[in-house]
Protein backbone atom coordinates (compact mmCIF):
# COMPACT_ATOMS: atom_id res chain seq x y z
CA UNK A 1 118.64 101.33 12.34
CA UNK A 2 121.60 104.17 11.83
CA UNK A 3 124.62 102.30 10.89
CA UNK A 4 127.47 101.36 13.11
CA UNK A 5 130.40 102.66 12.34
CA UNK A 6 133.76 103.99 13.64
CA UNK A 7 132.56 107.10 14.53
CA UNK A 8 129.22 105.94 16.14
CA UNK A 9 129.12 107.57 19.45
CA UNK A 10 128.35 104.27 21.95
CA UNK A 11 125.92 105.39 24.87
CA UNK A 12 125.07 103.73 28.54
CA UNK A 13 121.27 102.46 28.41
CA UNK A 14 120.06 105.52 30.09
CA UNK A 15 121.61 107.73 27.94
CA UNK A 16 119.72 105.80 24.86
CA UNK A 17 116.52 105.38 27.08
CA UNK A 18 116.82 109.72 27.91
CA UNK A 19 117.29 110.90 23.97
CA UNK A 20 114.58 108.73 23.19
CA UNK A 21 112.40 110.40 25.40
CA UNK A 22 111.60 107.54 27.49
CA UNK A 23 111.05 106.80 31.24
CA UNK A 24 111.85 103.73 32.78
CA UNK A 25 108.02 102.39 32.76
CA UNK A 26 107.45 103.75 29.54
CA UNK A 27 110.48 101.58 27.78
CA UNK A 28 109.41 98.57 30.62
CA UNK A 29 105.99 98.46 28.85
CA UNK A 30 106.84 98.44 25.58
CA UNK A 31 109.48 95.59 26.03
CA UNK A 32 106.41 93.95 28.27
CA UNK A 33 109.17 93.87 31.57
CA UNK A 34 109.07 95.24 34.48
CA UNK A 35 110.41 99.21 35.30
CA UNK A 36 112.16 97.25 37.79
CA UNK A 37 114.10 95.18 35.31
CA UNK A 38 115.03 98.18 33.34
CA UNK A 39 116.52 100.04 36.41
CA UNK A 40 118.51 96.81 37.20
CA UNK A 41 120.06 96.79 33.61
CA UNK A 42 120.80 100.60 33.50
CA UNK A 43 122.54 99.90 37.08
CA UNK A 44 124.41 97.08 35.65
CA UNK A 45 123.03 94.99 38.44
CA UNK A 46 121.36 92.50 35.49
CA UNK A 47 121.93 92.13 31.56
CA UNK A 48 119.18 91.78 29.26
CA UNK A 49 119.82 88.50 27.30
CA UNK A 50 120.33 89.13 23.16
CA UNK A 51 117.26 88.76 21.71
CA UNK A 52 115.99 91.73 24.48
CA UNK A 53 119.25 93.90 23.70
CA UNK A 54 117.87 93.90 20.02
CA UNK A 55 114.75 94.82 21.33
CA UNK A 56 115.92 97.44 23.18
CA UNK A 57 118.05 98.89 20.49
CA UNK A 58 114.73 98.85 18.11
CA UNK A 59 112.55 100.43 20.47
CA UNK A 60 114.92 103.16 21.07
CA UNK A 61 115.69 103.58 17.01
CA UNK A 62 119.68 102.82 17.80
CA UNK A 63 121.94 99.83 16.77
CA UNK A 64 122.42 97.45 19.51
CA UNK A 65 125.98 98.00 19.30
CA UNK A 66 125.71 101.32 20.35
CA UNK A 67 124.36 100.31 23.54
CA UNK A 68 126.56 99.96 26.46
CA UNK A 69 125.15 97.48 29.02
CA UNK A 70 127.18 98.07 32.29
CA UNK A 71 128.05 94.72 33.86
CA UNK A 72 128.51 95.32 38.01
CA UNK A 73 128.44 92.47 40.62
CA UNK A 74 125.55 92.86 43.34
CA UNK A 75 126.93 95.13 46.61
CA UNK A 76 129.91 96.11 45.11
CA UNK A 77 130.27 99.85 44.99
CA UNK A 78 130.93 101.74 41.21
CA UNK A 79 134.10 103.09 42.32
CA UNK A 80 135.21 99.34 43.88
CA UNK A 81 134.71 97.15 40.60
């Protein structure tokens, strides 16, 4: 995994899941989840636990810390929270 350092760009899921080439049932399948799941996390409507975030991370080739996970409550709008 690249290191993590002060520099290290951090990224939103999709922008990880997008550079490494991957759809949303392609990285679902590999973490054995559903594409469902995945869209919840990107939407910040769920958050993987740790162990999956360091799966994540190592199927996409990126440091877990360099994954932004957005955390949003269920029917409250982006621009509200």
């Amino acid at each position: 995994m690249p290191a993590c350092g002060v520099n290290a760009a951090v990224m939103t899921l999709r922008e990880a899941r997008l550079k490494a080439g991957y759809t949303q049932q392609i990285l679902a399948d590999a973490l054995g989840v559903t594409r469902q799941a995945v869209s919840e996390w990107e939407r910040g409507l769920s958050v993987p636990d740790v162990n999956m975030a360091k799966r994540i991370a190592q199927e996409l080739k990126t440091d877990v810390n360099q994954i932004e996970f957005p955390v949003r409550r269920r029917g409250v709008a982006a621009n509200e929270s």
